[in-house]
Protein backbone atom coordinates (compact mmCIF):
# COMPACT_ATOMS: atom_id res chain seq x y z
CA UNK A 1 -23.19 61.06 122.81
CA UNK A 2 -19.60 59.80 122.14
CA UNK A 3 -20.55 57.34 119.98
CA UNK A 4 -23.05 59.74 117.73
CA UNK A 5 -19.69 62.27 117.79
CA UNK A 6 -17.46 59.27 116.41
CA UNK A 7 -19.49 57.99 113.58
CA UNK A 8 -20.24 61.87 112.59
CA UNK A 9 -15.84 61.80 112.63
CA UNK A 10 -15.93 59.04 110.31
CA UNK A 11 -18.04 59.93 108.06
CA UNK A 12 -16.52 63.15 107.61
CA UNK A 13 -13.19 61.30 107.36
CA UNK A 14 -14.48 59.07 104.90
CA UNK A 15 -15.48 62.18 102.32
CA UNK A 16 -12.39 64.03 102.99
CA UNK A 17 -10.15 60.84 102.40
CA UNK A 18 -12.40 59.80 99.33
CA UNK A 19 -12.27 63.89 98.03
CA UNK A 20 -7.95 63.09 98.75
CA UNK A 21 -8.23 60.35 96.50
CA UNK A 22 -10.21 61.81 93.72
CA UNK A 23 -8.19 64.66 93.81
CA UNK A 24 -4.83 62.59 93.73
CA UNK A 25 -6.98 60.91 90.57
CA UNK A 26 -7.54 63.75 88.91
CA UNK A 27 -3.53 65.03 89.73
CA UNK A 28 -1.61 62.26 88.20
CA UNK A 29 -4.25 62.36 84.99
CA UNK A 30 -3.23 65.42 84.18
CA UNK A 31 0.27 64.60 84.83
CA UNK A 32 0.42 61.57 82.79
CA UNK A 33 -1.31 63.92 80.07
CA UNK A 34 1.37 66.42 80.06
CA UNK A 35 3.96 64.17 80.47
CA UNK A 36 2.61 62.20 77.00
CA UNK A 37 2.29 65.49 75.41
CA UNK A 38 6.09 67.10 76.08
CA UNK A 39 9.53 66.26 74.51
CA UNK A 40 9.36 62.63 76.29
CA UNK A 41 5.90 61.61 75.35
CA UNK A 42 4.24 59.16 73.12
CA UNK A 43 5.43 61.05 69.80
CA UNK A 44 9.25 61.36 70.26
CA UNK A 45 9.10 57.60 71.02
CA UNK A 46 7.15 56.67 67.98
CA UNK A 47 10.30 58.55 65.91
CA UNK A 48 12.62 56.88 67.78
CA UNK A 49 10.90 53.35 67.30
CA UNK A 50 10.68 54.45 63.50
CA UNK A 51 14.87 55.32 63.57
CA UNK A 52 15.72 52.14 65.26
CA UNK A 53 13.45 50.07 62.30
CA UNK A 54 15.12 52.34 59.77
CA UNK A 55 19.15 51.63 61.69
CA UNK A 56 18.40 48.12 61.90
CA UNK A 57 17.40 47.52 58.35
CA UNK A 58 20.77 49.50 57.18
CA UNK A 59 22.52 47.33 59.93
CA UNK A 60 21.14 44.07 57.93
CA UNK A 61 22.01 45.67 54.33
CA UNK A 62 25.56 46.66 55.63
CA UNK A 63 25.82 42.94 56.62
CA UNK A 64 24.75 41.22 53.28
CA UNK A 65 27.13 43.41 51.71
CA UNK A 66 30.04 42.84 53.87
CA UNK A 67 29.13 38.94 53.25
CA UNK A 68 29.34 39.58 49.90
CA UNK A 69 32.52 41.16 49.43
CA UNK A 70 33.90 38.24 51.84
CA UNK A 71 32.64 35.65 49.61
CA UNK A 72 34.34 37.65 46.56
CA UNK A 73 37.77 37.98 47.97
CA UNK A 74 37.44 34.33 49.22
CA UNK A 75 36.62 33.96 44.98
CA UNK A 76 40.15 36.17 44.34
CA UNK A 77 42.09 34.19 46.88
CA UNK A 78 41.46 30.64 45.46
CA UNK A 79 41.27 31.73 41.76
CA UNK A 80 44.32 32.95 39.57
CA UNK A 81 42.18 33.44 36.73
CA UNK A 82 40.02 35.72 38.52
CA UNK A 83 42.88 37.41 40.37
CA UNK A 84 44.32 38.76 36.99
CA UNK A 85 41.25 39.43 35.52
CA UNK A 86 39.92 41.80 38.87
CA UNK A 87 43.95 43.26 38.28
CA UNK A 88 43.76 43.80 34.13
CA UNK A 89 40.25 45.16 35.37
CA UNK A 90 41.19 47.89 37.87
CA UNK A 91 44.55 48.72 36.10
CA UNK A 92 43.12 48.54 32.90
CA UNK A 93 46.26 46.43 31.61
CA UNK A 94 46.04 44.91 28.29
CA UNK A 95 47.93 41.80 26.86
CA UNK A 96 50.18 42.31 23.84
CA UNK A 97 48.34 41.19 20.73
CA UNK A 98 45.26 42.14 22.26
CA UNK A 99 42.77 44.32 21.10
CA UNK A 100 40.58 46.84 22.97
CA UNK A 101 37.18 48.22 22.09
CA UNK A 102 36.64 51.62 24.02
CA UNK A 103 32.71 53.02 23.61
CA UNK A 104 32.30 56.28 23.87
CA UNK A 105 30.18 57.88 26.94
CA UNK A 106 27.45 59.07 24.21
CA UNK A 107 26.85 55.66 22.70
């Protein structure tokens, strides 16, 4: 009779630990669902996958320009001629004798 009582325990322990499981299952399913779904889920870290593309590609455009300008003021550094040219440029200075053509915005 013990025996008959024991495997009638188990089996009932068996369902109810199988029914735990399922349950648990079902539990962190709907969890993960939510979870996805609200202000931390799959959708806020597409946009903030798309941001960091978007930074990183300023980041490398920012970079080629800074090299850029290096390279030029290397150019002013080792050239005189293009040292008084960038000046005459920015300070619009003109050499005596010289003669300037000014255009008109319209034109």
């Amino acid at each position: 009779m013990l025996l008959c009582e024991f495997r009638y325990y188990l089996t009932m322990k068996s369902s109810v630990i199988r029914f735990a499981y399922a349950l648990a299952l079902v539990g962190a399913v709907v969890y993960a669902f939510f979870a996805m779904r609200g202000p931390h889920g799959v959708a806020v870290w597409t946009q903030k996958r798309q941001e960091i593309r978007d930074l990183e590609e300023r980041n490398a455009a920012l970079a080629r320009e800074n090299q850029l300008k290096r390279e030029y003021i290397e150019r002013l550094r080792q050239s005189q001629p293009e040292q008084e040219l960038e000046i005459r440029r920015r300070l619009k200075l003109v050499k005596p004798n010289e003669k300037v053509f000014m255009k008109r915005p319209g034109e």
